[in-house]
PDB file of N, CA and C in Angstrom:
ATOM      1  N   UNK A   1     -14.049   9.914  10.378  1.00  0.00           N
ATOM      2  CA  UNK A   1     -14.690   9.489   9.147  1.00  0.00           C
ATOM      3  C   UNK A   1     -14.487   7.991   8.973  1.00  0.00           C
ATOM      4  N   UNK A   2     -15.094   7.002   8.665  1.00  0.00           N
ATOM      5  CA  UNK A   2     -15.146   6.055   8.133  1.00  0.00           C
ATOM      6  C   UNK A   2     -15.156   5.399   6.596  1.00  0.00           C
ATOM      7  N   UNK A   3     -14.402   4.732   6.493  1.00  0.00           N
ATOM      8  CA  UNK A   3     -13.832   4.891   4.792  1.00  0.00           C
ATOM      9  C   UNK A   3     -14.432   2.925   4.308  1.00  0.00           C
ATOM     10  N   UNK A   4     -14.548   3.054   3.338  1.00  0.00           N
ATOM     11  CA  UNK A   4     -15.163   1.668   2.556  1.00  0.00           C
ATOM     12  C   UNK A   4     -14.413   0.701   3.084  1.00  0.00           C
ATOM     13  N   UNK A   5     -14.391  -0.465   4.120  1.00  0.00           N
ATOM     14  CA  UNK A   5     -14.035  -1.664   4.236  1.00  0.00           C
ATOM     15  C   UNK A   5     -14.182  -2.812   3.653  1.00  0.00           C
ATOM     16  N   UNK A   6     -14.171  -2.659   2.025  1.00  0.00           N
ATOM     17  CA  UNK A   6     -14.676  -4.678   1.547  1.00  0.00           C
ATOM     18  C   UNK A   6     -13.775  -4.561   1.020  1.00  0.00           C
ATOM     19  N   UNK A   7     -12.319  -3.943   1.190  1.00  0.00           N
ATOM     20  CA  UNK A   7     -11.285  -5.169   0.453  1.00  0.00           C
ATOM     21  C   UNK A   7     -10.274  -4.519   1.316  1.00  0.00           C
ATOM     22  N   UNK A   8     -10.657  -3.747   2.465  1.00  0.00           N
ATOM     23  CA  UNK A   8      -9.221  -3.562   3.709  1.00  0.00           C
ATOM     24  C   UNK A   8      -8.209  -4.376   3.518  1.00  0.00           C
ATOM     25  N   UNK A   9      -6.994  -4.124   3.809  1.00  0.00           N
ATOM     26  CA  UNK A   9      -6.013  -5.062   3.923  1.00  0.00           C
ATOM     27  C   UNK A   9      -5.828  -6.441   4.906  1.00  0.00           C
ATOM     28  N   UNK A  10      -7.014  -7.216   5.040  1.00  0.00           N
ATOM     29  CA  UNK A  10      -7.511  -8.355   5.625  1.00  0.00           C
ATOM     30  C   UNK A  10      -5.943  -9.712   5.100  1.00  0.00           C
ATOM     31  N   UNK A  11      -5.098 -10.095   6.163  1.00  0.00           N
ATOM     32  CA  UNK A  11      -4.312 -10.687   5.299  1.00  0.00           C
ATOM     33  C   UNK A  11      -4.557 -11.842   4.113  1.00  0.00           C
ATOM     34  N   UNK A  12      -6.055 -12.600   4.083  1.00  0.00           N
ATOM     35  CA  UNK A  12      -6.335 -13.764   2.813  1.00  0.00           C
ATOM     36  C   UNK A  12      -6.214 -13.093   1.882  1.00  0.00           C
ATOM     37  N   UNK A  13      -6.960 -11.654   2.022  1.00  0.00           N
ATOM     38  CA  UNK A  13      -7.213 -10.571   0.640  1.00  0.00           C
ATOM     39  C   UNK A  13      -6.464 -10.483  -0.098  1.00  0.00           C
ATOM     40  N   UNK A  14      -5.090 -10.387   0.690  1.00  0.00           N
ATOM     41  CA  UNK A  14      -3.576 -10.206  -0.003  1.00  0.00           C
ATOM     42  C   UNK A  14      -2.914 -11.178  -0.372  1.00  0.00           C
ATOM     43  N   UNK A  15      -2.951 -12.246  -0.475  1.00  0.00           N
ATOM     44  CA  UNK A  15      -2.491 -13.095  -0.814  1.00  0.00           C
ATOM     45  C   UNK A  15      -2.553 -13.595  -2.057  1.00  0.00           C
ATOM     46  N   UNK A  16      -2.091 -13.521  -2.957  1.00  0.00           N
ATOM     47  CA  UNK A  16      -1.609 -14.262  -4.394  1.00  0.00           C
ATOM     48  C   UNK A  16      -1.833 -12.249  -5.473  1.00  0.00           C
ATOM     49  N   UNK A  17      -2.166 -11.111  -4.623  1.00  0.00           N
ATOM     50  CA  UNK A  17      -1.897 -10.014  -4.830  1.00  0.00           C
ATOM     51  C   UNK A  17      -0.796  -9.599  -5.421  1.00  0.00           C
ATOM     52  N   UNK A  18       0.017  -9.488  -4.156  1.00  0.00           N
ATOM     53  CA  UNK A  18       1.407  -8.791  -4.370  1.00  0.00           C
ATOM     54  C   UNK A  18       2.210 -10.293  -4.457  1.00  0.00           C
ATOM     55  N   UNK A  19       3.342 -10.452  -5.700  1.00  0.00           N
ATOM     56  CA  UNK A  19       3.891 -11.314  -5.580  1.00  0.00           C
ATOM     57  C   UNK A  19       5.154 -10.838  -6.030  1.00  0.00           C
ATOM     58  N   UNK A  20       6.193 -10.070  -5.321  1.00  0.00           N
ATOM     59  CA  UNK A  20       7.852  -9.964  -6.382  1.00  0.00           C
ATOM     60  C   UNK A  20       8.659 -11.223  -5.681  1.00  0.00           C
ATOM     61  N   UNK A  21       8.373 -12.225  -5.604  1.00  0.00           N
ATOM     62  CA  UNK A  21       9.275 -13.302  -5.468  1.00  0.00           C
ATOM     63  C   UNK A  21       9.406 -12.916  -4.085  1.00  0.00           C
ATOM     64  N   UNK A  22      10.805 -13.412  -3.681  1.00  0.00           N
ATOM     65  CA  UNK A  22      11.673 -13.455  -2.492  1.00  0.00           C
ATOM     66  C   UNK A  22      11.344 -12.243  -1.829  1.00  0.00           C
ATOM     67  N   UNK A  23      10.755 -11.710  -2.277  1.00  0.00           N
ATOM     68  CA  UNK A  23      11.284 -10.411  -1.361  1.00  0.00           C
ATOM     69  C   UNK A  23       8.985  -9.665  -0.675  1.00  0.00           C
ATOM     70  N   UNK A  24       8.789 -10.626  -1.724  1.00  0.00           N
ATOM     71  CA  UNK A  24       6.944 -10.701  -1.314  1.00  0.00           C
ATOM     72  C   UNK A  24       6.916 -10.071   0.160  1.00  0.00           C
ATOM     73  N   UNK A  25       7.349 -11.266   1.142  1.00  0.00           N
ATOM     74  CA  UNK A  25       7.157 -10.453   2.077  1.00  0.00           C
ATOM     75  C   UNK A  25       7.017  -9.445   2.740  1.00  0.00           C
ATOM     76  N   UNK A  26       8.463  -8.610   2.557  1.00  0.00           N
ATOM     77  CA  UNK A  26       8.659  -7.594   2.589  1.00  0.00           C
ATOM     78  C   UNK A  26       7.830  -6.423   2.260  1.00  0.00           C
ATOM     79  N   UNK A  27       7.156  -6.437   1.127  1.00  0.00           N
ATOM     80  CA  UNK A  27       6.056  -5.603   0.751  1.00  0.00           C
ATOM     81  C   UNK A  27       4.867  -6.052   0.989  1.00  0.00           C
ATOM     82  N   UNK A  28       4.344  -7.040   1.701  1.00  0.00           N
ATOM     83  CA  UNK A  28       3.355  -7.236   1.916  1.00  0.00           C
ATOM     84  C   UNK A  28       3.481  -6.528   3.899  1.00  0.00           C
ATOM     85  N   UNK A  29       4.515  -6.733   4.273  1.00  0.00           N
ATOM     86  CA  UNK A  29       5.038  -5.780   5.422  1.00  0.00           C
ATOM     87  C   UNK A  29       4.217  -4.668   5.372  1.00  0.00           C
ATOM     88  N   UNK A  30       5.089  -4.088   4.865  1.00  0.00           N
ATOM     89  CA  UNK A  30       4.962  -2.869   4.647  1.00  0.00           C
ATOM     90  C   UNK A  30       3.179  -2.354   4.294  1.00  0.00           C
ATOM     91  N   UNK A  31       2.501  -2.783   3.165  1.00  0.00           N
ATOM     92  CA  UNK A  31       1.666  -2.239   2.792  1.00  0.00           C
ATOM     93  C   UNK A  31       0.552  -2.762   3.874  1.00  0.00           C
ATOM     94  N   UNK A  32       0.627  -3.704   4.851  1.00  0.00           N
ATOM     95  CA  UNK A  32      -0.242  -3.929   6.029  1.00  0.00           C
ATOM     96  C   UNK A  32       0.156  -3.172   7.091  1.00  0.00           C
ATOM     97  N   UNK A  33       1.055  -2.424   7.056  1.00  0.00           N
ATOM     98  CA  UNK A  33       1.958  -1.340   8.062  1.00  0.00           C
ATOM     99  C   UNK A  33       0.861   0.180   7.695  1.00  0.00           C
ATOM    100  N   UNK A  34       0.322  -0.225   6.758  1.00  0.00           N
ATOM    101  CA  UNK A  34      -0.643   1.402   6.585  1.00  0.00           C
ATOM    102  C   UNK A  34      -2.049   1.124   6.994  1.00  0.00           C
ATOM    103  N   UNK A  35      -2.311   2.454   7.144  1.00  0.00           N
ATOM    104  CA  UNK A  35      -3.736   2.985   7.652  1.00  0.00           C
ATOM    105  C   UNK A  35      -4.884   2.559   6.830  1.00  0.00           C
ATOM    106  N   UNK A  36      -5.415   1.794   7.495  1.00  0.00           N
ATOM    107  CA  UNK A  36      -6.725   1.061   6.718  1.00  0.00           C
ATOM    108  C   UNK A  36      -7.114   1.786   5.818  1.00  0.00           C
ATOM    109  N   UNK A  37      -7.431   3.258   5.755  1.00  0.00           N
ATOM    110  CA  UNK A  37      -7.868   4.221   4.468  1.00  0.00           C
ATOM    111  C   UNK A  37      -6.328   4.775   3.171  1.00  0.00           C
ATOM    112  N   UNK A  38      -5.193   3.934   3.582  1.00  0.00           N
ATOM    113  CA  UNK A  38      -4.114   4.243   2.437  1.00  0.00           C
ATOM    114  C   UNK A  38      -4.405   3.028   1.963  1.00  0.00           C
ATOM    115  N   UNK A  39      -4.427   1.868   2.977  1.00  0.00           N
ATOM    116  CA  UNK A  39      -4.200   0.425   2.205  1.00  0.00           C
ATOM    117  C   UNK A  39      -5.320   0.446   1.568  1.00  0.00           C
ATOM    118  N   UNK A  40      -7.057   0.749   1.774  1.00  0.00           N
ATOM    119  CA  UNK A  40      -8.294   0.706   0.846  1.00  0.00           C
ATOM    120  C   UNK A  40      -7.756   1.783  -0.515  1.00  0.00           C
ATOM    121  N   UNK A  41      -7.304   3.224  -0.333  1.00  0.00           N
ATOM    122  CA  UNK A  41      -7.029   3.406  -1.760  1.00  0.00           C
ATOM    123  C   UNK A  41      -5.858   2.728  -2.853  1.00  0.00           C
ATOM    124  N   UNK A  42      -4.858   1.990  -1.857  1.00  0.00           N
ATOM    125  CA  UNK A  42      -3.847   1.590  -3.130  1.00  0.00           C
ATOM    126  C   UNK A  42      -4.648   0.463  -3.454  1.00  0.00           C
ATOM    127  N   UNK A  43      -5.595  -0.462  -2.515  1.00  0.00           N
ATOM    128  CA  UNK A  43      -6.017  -1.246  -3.320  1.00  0.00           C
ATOM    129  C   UNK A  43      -6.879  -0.968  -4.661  1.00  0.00           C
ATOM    130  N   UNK A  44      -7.684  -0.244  -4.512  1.00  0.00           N
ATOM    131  CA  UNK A  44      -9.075   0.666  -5.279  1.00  0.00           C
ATOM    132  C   UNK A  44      -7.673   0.900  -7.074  1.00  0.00           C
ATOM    133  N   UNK A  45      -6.843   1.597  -6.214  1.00  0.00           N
ATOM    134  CA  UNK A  45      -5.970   2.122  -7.296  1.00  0.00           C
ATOM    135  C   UNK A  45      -5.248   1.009  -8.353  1.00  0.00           C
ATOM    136  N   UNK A  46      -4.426   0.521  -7.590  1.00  0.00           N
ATOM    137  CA  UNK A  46      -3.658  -0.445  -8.203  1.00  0.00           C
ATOM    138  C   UNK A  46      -3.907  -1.467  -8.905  1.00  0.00           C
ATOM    139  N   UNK A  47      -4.727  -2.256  -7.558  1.00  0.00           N
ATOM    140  CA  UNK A  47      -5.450  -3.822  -8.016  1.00  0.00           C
ATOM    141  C   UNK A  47      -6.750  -3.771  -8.613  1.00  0.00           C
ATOM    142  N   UNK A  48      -7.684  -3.121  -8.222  1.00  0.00           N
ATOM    143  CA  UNK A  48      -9.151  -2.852  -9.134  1.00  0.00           C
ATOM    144  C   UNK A  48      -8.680  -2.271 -10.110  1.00  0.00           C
ATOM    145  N   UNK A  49      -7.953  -1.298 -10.322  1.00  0.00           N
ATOM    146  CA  UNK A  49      -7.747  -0.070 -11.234  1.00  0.00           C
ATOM    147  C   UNK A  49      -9.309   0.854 -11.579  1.00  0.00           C
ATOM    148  N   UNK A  50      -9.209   1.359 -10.013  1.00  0.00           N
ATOM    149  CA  UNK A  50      -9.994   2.327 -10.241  1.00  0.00           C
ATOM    150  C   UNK A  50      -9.378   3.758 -10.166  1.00  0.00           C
ATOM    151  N   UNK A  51     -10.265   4.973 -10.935  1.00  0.00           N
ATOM    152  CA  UNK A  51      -9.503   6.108 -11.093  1.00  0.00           C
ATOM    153  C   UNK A  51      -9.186   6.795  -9.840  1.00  0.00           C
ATOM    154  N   UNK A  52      -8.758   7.679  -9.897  1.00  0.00           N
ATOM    155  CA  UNK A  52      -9.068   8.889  -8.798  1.00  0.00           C
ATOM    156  C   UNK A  52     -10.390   9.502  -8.693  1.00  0.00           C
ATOM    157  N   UNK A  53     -10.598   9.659  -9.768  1.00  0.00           N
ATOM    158  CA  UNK A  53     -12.451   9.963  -9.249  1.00  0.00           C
ATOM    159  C   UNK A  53     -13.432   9.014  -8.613  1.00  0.00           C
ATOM    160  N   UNK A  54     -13.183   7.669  -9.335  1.00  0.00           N
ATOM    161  CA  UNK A  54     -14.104   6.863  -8.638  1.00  0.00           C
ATOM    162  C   UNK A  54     -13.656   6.584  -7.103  1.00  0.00           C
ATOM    163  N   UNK A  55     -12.059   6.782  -6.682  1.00  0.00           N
ATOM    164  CA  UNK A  55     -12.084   6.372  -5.428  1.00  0.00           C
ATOM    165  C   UNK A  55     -12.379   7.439  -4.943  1.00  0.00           C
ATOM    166  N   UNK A  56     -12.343   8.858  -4.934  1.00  0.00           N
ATOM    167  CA  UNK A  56     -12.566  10.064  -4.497  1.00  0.00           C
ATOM    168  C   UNK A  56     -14.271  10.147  -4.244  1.00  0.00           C
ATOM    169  N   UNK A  57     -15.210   9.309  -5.139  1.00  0.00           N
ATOM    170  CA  UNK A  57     -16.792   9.279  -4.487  1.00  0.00           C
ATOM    171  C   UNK A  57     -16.953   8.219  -3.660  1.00  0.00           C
ATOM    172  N   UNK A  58     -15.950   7.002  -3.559  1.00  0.00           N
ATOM    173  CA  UNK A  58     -16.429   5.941  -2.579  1.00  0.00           C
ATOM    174  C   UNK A  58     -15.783   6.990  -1.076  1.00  0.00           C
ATOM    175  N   UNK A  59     -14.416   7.298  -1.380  1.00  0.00           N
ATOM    176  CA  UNK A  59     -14.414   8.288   0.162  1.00  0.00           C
ATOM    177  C   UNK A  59     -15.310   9.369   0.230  1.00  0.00           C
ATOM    178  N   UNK A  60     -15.883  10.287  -0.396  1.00  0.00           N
ATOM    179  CA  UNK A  60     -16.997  11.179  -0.620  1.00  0.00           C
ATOM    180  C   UNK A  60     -15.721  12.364   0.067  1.00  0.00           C
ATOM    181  N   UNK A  61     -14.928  12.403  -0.690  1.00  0.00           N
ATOM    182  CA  UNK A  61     -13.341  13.310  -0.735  1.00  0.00           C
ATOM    183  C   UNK A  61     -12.994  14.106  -2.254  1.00  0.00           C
ATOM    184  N   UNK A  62     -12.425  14.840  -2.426  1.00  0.00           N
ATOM    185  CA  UNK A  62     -12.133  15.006  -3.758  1.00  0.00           C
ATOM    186  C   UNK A  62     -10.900  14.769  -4.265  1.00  0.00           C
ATOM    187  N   UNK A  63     -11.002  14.809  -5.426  1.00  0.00           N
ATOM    188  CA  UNK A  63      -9.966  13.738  -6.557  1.00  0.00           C
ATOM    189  C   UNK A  63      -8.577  14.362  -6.348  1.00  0.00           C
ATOM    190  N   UNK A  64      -7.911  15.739  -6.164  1.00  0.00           N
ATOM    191  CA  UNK A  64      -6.876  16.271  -5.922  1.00  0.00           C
ATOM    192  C   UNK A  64      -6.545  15.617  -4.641  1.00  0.00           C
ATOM    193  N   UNK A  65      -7.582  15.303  -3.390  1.00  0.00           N
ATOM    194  CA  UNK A  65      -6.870  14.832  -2.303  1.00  0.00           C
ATOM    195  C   UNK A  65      -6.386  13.553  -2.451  1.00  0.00           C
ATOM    196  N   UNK A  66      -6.841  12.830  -3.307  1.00  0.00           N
ATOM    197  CA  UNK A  66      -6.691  11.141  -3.660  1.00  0.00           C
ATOM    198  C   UNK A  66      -5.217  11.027  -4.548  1.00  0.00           C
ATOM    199  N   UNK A  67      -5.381  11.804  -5.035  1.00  0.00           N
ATOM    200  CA  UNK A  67      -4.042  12.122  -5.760  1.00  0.00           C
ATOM    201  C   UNK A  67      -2.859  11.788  -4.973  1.00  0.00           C
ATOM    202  N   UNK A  68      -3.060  13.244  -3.906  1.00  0.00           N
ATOM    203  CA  UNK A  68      -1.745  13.873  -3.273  1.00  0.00           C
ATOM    204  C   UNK A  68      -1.844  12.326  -2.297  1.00  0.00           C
ATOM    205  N   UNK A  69      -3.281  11.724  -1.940  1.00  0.00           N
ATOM    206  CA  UNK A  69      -2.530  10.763  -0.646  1.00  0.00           C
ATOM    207  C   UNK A  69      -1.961   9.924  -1.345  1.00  0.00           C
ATOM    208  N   UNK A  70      -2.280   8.918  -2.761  1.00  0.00           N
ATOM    209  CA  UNK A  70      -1.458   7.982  -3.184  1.00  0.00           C
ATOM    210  C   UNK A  70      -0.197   8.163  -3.231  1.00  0.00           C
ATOM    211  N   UNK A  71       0.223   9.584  -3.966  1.00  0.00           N
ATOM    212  CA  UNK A  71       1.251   9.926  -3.907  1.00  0.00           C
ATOM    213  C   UNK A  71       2.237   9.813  -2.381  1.00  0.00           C
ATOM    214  N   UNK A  72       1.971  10.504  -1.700  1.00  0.00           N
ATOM    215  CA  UNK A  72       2.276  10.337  -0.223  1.00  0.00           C
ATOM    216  C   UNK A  72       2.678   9.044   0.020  1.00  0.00           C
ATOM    217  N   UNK A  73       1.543   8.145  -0.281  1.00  0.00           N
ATOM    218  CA  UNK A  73       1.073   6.778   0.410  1.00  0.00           C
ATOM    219  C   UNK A  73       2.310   5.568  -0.554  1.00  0.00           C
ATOM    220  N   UNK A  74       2.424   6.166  -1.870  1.00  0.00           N
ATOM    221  CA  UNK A  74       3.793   5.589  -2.741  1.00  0.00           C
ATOM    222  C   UNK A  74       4.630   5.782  -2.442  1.00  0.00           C
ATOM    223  N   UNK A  75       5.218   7.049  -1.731  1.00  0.00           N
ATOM    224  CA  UNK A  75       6.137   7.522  -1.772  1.00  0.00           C
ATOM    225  C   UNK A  75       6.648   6.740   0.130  1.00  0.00           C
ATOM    226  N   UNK A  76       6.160   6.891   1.163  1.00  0.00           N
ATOM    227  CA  UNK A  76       6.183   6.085   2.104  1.00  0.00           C
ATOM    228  C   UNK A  76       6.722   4.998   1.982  1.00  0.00           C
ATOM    229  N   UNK A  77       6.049   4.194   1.370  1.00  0.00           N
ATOM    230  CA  UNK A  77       6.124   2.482   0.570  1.00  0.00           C
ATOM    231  C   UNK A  77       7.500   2.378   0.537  1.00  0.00           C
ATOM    232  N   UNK A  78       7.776   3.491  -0.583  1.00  0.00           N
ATOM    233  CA  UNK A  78       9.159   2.906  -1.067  1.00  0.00           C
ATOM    234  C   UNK A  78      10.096   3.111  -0.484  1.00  0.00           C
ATOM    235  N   UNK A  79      10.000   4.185   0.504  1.00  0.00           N
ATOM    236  CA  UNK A  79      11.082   4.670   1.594  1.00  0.00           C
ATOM    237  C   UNK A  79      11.246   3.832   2.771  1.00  0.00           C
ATOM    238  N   UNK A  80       9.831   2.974   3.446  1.00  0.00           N
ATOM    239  CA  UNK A  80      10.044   1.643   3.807  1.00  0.00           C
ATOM    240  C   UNK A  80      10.637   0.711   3.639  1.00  0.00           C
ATOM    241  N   UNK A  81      10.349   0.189   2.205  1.00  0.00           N
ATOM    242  CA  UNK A  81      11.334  -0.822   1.514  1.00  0.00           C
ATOM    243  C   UNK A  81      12.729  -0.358   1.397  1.00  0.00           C
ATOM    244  N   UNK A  82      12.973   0.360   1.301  1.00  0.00           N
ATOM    245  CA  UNK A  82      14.965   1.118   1.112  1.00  0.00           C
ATOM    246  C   UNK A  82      15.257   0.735   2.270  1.00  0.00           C
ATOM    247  N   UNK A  83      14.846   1.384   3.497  1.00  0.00           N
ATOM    248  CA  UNK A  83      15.311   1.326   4.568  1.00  0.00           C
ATOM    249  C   UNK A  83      15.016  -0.112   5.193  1.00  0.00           C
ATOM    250  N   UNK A  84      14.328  -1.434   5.300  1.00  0.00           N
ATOM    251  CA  UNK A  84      14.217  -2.363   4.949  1.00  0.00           C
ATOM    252  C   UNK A  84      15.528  -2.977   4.279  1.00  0.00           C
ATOM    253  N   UNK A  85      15.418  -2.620   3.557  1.00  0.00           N
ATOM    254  CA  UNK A  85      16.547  -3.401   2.156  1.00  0.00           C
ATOM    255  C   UNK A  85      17.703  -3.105   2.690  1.00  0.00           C
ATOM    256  N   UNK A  86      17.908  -1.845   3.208  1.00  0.00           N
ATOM    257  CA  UNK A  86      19.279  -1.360   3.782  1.00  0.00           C
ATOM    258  C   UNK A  86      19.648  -2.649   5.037  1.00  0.00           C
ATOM    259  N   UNK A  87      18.713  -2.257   6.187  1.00  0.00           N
ATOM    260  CA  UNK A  87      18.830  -3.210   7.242  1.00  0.00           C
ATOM    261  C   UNK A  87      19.248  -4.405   6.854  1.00  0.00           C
ATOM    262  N   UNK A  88      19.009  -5.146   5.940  1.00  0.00           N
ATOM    263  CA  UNK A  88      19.195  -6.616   5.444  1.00  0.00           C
ATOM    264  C   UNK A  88      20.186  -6.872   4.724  1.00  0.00           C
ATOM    265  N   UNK A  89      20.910  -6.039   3.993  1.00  0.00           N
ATOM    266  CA  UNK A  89      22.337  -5.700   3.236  1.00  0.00           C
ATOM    267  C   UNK A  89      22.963  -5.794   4.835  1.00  0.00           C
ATOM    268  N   UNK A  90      22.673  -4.580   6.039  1.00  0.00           N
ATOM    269  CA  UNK A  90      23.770  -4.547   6.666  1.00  0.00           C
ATOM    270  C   UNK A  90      23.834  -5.870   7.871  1.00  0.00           C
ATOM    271  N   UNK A  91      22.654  -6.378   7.980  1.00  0.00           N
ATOM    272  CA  UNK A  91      22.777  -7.941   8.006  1.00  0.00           C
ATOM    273  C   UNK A  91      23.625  -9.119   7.895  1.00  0.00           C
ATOM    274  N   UNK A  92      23.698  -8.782   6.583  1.00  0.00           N
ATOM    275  CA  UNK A  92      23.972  -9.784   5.266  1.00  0.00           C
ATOM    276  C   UNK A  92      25.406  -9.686   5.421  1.00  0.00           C
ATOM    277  N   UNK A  93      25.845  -8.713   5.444  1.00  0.00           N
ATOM    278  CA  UNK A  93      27.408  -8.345   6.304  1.00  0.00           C
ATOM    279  C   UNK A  93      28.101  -8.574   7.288  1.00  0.00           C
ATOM    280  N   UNK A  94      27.280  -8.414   7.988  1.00  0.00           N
ATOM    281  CA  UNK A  94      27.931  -8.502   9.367  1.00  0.00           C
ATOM    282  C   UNK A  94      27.674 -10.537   9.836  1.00  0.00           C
ATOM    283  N   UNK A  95      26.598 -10.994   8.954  1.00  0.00           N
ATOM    284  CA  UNK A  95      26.651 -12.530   9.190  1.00  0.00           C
ATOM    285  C   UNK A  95      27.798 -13.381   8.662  1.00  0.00           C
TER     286      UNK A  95
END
């Protein structure tokens, strides 16, 4: 299947997007680390703030599946960043 490409995670796209300071990078890592069709819905979701229904007719998918992938697709994210964050604590230690 082929999923909507005009705001893929292209790296200019992202830029002045995601900003938590120091640590930007890191999540900008990560969220270019996903599958062109997670990174098109968190964008749709997050940054447009579009619903689950409206992203559920641009994939021509239904709204329970859009759900469960953000969910999924959040839940990934943040388990990235921990383990991330961990690595760099045990870093930060041992330097």
């Amino acid at each position: 299947m082929r999923y909507p490409r005009t705001e893929l995670g292209r790296p200019a796209q992202w830029r002045g997007v995601i900003d938590v300071g120091s640590d930007g990078h890191l999540v900008k890592d990560a969220v270019a680390g996903l599958s062109d069709r997670d990174r098109a819905m968190i964008y749709r979701s997050y940054y447009l703030g579009q619903t689950t229904t409206q992203i559920a007719a641009e994939f021509r998918t239904d709204d329970e599946l859009v759900k469960h992938d953000l969910h999924r697709v959040l839940h990934a994210l943040r388990a990235n960043l921990r383990k991330r964050d961990e690595i760099a604590r045990r870093h930060l230690r041992v330097v």
